[in-house]
PDB file of N, CA and C in Angstrom:
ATOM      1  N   UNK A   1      20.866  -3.191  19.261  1.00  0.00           N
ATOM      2  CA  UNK A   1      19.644  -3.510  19.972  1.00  0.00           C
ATOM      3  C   UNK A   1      18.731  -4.401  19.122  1.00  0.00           C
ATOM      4  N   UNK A   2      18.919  -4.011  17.724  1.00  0.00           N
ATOM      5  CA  UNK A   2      17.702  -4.806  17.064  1.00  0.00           C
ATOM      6  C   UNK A   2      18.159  -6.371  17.103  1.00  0.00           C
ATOM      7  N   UNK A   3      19.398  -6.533  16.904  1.00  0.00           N
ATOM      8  CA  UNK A   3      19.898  -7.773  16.589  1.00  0.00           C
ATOM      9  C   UNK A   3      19.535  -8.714  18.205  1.00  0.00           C
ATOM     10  N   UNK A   4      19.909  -7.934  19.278  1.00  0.00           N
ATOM     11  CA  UNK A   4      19.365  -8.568  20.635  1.00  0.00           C
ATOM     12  C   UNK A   4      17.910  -8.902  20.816  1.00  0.00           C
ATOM     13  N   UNK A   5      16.752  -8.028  20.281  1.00  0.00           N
ATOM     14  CA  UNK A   5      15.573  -8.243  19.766  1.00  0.00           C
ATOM     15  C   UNK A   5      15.436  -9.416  18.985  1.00  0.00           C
ATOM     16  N   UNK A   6      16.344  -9.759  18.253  1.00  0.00           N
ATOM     17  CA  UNK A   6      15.715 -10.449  17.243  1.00  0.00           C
ATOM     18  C   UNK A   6      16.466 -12.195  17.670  1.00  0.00           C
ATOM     19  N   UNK A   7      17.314 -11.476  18.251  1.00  0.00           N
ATOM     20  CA  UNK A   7      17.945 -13.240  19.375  1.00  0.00           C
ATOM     21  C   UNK A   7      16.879 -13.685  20.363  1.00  0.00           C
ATOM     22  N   UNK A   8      15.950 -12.752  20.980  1.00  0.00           N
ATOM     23  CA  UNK A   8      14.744 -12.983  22.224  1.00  0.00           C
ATOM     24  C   UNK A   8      14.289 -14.368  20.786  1.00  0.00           C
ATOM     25  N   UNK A   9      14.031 -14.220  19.493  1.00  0.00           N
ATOM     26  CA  UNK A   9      12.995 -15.094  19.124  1.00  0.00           C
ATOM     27  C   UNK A   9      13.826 -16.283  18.252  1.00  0.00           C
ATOM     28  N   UNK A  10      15.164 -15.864  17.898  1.00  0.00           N
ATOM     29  CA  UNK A  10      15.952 -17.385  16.937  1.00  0.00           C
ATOM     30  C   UNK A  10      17.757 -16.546  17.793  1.00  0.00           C
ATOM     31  N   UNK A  11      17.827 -18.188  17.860  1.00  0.00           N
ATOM     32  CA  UNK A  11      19.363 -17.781  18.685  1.00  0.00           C
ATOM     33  C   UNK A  11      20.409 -17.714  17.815  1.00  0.00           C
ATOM     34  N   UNK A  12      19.561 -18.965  16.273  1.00  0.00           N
ATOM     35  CA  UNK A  12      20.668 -18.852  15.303  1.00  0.00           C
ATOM     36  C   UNK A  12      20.870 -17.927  14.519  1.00  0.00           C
ATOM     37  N   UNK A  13      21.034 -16.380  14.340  1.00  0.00           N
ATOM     38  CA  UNK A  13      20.566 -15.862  13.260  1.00  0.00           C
ATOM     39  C   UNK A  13      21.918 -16.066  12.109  1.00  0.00           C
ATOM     40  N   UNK A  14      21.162 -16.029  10.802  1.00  0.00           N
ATOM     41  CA  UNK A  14      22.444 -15.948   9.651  1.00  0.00           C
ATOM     42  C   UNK A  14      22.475 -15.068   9.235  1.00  0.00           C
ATOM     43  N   UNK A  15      23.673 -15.144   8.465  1.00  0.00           N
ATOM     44  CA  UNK A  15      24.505 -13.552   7.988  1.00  0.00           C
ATOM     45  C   UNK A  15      23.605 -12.775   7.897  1.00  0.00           C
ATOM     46  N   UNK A  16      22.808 -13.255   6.925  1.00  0.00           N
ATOM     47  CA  UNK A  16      21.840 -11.959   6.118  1.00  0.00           C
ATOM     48  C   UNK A  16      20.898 -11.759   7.120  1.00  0.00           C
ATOM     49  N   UNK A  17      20.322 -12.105   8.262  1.00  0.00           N
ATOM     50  CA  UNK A  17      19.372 -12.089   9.254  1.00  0.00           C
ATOM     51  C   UNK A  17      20.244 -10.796  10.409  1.00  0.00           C
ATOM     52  N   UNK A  18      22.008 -10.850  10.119  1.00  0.00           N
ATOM     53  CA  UNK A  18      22.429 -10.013  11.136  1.00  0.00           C
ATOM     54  C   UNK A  18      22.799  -8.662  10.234  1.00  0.00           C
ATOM     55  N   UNK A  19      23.057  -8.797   8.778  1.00  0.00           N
ATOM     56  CA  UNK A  19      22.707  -7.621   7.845  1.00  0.00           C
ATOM     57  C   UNK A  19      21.876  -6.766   7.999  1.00  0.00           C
ATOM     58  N   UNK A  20      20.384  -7.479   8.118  1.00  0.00           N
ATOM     59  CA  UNK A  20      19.437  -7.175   8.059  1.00  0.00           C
ATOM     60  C   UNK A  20      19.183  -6.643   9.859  1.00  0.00           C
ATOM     61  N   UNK A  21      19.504  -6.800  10.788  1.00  0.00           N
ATOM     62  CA  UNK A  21      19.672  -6.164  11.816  1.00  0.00           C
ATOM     63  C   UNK A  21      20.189  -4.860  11.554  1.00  0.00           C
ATOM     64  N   UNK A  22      21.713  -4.761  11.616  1.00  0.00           N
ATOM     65  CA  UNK A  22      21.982  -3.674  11.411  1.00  0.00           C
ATOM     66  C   UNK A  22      21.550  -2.819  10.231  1.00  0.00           C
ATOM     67  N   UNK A  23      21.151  -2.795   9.157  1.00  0.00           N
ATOM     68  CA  UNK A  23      20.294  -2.160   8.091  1.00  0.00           C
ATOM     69  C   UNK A  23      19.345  -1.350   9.416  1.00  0.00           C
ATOM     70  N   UNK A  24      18.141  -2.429  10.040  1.00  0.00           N
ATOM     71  CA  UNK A  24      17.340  -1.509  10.672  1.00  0.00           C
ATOM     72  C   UNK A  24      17.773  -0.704  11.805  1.00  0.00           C
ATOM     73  N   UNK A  25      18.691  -0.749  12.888  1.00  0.00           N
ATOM     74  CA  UNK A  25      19.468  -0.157  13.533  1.00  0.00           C
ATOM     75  C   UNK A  25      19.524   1.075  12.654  1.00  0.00           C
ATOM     76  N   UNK A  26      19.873   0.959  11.590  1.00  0.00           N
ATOM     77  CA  UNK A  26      20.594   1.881  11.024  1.00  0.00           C
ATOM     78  C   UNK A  26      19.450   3.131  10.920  1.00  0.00           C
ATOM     79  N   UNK A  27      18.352   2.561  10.437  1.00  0.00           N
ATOM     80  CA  UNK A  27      17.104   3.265  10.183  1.00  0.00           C
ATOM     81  C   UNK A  27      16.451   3.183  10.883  1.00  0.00           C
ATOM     82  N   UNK A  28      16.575   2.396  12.479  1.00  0.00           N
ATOM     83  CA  UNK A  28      15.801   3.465  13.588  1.00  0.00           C
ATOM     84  C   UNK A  28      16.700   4.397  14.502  1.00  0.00           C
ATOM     85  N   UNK A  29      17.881   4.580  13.862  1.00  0.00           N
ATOM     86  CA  UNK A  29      18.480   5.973  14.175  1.00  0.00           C
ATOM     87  C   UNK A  29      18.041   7.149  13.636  1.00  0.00           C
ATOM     88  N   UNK A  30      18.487   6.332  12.312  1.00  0.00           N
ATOM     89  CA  UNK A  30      17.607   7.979  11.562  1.00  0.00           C
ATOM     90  C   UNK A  30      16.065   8.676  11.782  1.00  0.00           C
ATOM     91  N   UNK A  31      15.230   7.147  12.296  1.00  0.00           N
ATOM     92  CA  UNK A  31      13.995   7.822  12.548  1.00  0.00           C
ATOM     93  C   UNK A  31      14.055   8.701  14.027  1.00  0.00           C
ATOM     94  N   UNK A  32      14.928   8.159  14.960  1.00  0.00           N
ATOM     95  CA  UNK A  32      14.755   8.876  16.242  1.00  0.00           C
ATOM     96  C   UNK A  32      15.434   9.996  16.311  1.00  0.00           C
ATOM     97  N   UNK A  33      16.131  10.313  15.032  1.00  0.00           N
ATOM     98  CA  UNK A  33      17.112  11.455  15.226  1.00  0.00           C
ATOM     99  C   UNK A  33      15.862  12.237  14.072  1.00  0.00           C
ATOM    100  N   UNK A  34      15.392  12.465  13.283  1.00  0.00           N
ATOM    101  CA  UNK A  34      14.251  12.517  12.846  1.00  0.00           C
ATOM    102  C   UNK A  34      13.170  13.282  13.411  1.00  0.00           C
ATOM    103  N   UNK A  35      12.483  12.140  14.208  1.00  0.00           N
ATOM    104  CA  UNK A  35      11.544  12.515  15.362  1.00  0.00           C
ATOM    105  C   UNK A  35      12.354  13.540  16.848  1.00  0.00           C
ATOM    106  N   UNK A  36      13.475  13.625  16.718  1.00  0.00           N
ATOM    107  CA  UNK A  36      13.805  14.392  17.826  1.00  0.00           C
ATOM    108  C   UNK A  36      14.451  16.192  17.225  1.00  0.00           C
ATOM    109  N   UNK A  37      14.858  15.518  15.848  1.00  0.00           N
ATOM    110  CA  UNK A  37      14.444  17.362  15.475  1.00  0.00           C
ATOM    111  C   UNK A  37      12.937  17.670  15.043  1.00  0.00           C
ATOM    112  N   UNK A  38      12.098  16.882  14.803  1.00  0.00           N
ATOM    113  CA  UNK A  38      10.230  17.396  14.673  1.00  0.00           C
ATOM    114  C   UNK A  38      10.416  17.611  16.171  1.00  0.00           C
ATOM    115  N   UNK A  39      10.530  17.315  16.864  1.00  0.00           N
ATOM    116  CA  UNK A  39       9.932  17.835  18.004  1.00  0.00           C
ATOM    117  C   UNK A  39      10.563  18.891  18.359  1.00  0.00           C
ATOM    118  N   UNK A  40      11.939  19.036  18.240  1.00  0.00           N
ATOM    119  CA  UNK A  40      12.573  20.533  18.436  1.00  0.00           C
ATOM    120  C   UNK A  40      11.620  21.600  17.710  1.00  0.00           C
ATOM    121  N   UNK A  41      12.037  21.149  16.433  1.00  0.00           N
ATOM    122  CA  UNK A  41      11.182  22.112  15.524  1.00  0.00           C
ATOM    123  C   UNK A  41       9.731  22.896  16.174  1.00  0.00           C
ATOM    124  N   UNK A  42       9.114  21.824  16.316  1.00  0.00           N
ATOM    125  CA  UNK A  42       7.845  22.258  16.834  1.00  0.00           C
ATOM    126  C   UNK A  42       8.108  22.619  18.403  1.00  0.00           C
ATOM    127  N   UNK A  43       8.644  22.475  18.894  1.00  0.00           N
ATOM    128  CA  UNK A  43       8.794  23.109  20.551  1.00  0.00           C
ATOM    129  C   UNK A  43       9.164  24.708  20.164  1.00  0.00           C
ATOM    130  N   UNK A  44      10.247  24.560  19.288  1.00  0.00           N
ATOM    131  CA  UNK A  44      10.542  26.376  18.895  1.00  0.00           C
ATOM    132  C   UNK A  44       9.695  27.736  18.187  1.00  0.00           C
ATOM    133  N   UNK A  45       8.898  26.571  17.309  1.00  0.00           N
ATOM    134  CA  UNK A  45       8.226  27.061  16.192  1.00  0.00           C
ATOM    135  C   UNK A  45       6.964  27.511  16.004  1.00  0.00           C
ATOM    136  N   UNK A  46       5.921  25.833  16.576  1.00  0.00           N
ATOM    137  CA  UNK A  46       5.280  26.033  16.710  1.00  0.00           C
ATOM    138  C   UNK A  46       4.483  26.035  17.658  1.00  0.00           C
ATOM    139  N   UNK A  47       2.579  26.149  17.896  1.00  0.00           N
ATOM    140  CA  UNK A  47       2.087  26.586  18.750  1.00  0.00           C
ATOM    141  C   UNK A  47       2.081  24.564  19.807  1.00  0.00           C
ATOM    142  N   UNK A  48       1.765  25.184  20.936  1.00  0.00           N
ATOM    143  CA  UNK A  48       2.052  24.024  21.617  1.00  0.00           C
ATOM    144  C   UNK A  48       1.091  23.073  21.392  1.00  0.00           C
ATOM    145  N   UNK A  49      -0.320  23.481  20.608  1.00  0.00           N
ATOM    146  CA  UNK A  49      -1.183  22.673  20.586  1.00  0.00           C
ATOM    147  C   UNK A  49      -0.400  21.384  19.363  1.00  0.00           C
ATOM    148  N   UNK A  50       0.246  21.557  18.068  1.00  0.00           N
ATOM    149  CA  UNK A  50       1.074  21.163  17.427  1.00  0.00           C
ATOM    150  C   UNK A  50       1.849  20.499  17.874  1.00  0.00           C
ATOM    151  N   UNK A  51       2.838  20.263  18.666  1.00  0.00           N
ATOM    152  CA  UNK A  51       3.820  19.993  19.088  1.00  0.00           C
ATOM    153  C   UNK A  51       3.385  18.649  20.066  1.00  0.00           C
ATOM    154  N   UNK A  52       2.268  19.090  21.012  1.00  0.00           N
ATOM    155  CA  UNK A  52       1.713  17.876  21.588  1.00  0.00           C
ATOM    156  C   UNK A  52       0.908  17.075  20.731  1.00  0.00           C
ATOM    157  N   UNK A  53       0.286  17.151  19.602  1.00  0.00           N
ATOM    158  CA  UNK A  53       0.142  16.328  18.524  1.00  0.00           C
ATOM    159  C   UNK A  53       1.189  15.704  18.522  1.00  0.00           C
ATOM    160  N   UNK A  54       2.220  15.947  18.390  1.00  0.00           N
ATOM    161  CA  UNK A  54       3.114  15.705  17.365  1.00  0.00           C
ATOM    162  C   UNK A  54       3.633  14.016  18.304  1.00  0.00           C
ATOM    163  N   UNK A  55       4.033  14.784  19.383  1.00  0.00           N
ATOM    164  CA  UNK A  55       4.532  14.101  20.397  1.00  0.00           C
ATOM    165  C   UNK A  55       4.307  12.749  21.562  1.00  0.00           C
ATOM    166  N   UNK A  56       2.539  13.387  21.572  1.00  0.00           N
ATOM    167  CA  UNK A  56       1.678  12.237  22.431  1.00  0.00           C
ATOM    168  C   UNK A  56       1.205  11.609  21.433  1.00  0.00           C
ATOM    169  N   UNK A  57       0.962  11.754  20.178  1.00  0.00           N
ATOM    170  CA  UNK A  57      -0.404  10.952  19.708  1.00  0.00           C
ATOM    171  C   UNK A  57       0.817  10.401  18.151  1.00  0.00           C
ATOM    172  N   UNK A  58       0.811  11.234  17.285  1.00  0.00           N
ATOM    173  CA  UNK A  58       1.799  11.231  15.826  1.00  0.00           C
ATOM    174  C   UNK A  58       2.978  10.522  16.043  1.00  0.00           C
ATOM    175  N   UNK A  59       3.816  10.710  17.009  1.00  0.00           N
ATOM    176  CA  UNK A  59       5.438  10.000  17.186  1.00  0.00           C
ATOM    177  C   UNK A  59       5.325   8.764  17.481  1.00  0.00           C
ATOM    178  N   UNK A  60       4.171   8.407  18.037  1.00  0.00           N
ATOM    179  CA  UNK A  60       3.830   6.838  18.450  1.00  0.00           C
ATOM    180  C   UNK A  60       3.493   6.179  17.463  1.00  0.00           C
ATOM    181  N   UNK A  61       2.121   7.231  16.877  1.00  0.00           N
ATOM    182  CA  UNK A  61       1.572   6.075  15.938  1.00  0.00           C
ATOM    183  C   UNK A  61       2.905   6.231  14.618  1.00  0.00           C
ATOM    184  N   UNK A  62       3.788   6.687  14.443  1.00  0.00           N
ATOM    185  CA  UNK A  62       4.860   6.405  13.668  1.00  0.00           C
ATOM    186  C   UNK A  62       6.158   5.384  14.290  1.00  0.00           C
ATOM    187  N   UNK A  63       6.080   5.004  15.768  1.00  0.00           N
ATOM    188  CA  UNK A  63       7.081   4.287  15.875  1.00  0.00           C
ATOM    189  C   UNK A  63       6.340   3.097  15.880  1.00  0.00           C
ATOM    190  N   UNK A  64       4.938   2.822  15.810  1.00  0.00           N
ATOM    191  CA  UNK A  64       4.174   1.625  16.160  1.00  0.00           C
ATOM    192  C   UNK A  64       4.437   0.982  14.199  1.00  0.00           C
ATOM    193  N   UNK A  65       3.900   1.984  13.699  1.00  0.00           N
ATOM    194  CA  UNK A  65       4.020   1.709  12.334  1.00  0.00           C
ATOM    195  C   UNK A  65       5.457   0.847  11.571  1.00  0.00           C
ATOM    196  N   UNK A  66       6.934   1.635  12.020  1.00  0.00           N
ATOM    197  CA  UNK A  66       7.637   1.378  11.770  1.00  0.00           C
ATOM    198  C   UNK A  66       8.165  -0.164  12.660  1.00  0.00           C
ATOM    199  N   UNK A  67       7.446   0.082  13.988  1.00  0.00           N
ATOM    200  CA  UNK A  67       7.660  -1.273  14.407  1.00  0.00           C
ATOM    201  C   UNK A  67       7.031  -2.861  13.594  1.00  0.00           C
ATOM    202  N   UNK A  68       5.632  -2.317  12.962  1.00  0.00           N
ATOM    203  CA  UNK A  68       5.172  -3.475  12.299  1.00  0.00           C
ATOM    204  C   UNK A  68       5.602  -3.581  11.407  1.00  0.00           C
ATOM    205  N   UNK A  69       6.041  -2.566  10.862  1.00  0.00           N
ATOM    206  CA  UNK A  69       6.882  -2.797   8.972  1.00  0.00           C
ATOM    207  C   UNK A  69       7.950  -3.692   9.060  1.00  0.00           C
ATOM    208  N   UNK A  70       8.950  -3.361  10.043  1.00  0.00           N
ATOM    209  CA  UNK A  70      10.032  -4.589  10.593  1.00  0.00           C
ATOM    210  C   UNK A  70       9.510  -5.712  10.367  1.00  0.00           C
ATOM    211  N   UNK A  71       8.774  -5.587  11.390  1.00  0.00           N
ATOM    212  CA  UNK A  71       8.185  -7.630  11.847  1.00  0.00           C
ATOM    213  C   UNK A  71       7.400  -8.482  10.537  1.00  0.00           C
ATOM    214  N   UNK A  72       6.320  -7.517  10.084  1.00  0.00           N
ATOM    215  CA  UNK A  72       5.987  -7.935   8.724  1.00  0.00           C
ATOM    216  C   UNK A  72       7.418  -8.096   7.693  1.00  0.00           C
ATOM    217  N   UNK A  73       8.025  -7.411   7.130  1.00  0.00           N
ATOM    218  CA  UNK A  73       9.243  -6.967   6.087  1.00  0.00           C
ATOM    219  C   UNK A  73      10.768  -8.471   6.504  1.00  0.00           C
ATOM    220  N   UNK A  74      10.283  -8.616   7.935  1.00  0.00           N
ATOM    221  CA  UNK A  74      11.309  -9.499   8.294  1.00  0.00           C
ATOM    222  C   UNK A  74      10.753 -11.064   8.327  1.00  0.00           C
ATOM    223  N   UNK A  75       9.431 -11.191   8.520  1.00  0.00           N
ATOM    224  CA  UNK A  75       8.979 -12.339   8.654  1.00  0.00           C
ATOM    225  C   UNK A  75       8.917 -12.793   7.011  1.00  0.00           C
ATOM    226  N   UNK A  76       8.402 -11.758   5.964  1.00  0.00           N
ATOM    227  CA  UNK A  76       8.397 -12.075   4.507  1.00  0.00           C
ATOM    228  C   UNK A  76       9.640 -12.719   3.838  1.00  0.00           C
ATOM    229  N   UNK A  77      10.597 -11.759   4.404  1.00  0.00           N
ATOM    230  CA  UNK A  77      12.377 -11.927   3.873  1.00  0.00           C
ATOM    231  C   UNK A  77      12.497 -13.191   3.986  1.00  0.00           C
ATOM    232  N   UNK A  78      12.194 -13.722   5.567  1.00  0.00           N
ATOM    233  CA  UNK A  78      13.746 -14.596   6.153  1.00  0.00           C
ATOM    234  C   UNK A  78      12.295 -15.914   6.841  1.00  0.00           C
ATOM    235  N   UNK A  79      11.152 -15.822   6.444  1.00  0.00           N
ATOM    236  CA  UNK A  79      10.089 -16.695   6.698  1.00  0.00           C
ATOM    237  C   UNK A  79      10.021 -17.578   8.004  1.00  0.00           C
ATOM    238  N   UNK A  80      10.653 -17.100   9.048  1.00  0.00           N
ATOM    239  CA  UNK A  80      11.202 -17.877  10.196  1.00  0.00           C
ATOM    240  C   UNK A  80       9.217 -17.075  11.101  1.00  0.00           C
ATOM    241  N   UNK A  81       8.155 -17.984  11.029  1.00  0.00           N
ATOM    242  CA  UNK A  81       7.934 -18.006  11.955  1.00  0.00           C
ATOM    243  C   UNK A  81       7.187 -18.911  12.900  1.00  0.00           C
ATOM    244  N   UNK A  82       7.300 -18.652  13.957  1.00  0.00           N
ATOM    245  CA  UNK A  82       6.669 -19.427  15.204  1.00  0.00           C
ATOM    246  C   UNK A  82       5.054 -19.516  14.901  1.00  0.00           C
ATOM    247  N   UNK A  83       4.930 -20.086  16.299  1.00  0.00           N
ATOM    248  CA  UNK A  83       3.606 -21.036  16.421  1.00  0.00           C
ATOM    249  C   UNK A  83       2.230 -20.166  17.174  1.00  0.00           C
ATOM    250  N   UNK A  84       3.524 -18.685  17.600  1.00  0.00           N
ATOM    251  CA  UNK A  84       1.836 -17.810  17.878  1.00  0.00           C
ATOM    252  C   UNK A  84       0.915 -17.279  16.837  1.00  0.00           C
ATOM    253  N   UNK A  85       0.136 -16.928  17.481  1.00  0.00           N
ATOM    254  CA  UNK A  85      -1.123 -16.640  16.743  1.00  0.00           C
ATOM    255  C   UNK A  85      -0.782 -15.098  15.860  1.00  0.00           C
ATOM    256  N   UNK A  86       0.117 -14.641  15.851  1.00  0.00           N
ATOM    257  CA  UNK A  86       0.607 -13.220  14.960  1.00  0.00           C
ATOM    258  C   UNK A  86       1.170 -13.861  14.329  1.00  0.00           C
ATOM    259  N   UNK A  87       2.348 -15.044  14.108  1.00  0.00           N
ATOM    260  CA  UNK A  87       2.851 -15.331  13.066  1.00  0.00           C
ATOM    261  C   UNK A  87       2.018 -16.505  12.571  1.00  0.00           C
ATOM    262  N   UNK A  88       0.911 -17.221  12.941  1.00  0.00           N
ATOM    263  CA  UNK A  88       0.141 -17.874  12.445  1.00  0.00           C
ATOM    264  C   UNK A  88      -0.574 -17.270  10.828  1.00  0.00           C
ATOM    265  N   UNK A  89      -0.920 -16.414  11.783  1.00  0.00           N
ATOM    266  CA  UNK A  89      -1.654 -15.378  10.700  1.00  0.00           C
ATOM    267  C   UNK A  89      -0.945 -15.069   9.605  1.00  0.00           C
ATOM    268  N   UNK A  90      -0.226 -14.410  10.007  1.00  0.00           N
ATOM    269  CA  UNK A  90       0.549 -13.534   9.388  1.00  0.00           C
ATOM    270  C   UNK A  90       1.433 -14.995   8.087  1.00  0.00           C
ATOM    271  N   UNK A  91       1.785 -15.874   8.525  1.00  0.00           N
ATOM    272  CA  UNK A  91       2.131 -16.997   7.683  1.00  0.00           C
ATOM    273  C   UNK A  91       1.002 -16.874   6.643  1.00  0.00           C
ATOM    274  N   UNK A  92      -0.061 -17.183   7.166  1.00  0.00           N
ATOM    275  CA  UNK A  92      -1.301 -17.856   6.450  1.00  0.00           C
ATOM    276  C   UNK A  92      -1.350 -16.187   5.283  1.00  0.00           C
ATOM    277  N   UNK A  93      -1.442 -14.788   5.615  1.00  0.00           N
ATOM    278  CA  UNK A  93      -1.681 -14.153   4.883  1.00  0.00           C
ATOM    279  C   UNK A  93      -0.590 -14.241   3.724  1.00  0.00           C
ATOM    280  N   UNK A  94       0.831 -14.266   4.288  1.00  0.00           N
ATOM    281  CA  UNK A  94       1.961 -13.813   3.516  1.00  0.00           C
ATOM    282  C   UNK A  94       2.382 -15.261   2.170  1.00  0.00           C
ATOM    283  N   UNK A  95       2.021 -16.268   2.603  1.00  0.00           N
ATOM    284  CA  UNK A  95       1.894 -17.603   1.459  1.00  0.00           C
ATOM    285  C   UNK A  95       0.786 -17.288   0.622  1.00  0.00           C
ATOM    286  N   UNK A  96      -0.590 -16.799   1.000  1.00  0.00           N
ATOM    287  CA  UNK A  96      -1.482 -16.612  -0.515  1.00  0.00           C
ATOM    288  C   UNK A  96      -0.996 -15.797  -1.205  1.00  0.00           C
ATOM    289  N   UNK A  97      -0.743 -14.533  -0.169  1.00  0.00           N
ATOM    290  CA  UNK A  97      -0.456 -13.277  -1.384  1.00  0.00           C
ATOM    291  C   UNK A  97       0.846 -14.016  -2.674  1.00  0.00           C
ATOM    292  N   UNK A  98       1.695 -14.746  -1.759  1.00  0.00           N
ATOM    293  CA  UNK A  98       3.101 -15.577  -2.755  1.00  0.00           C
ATOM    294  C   UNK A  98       2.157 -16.136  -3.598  1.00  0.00           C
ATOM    295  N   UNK A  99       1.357 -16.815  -3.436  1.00  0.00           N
ATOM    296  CA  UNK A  99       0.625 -17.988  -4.078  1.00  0.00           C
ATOM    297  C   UNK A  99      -0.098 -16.918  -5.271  1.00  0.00           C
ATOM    298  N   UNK A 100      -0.509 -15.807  -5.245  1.00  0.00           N
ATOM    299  CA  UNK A 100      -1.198 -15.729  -6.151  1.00  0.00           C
ATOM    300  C   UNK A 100      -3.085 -15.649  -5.772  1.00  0.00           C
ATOM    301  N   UNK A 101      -2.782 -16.246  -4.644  1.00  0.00           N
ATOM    302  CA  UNK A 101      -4.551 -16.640  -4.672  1.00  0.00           C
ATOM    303  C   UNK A 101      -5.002 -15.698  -3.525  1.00  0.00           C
TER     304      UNK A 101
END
């Protein structure tokens, strides 16, 4: 899936761009297999007020997180980006920090 994700934005990808696919595949298995025993856990364990934490509000803001770590972590690696205004930015931040300045 990630690698189909990551064709929506470059059709060419290279080796290390389809490495680097499956690497994260790899580790958003583990996070959803992860997040699906916390939630067992807490469905068995604990009180329900916990559990809907866990579930409505915590599991998101951890897949949102892990979603930006990608896009940041991948745009740094492999420097491929476009002309919107997230990779505008995100260019402009990720060259000073290189730069030093």
């Amino acid at each position: 899936m990630i690698e189909r994700f990551a064709r929506l934005q470059v059709q060419d990808l290279s080796a290390a761009e389809l490495g680097w696919c499956r690497r994260w595949t790899f580790i958003w298995c583990a996070f959803f297999t992860a997040n699906g025993l916390a939630a067992l856990a807490l469905a068995l364990a604990a009180p329900l007020a916990w559990w809907t934490l866990y579930n409505g509000l915590l599991a998101y803001g951890l897949i949102g997180l892990l979603c930006a770590g990608e896009y940041v972590l991948r745009k740094r690696r492999f420097g491929r980006f476009s002309d919107t205004l997230p990779d505008r930015l995100l260019a402009t931040l990720l060259r000073r920090r290189r730069g030093g300045s």
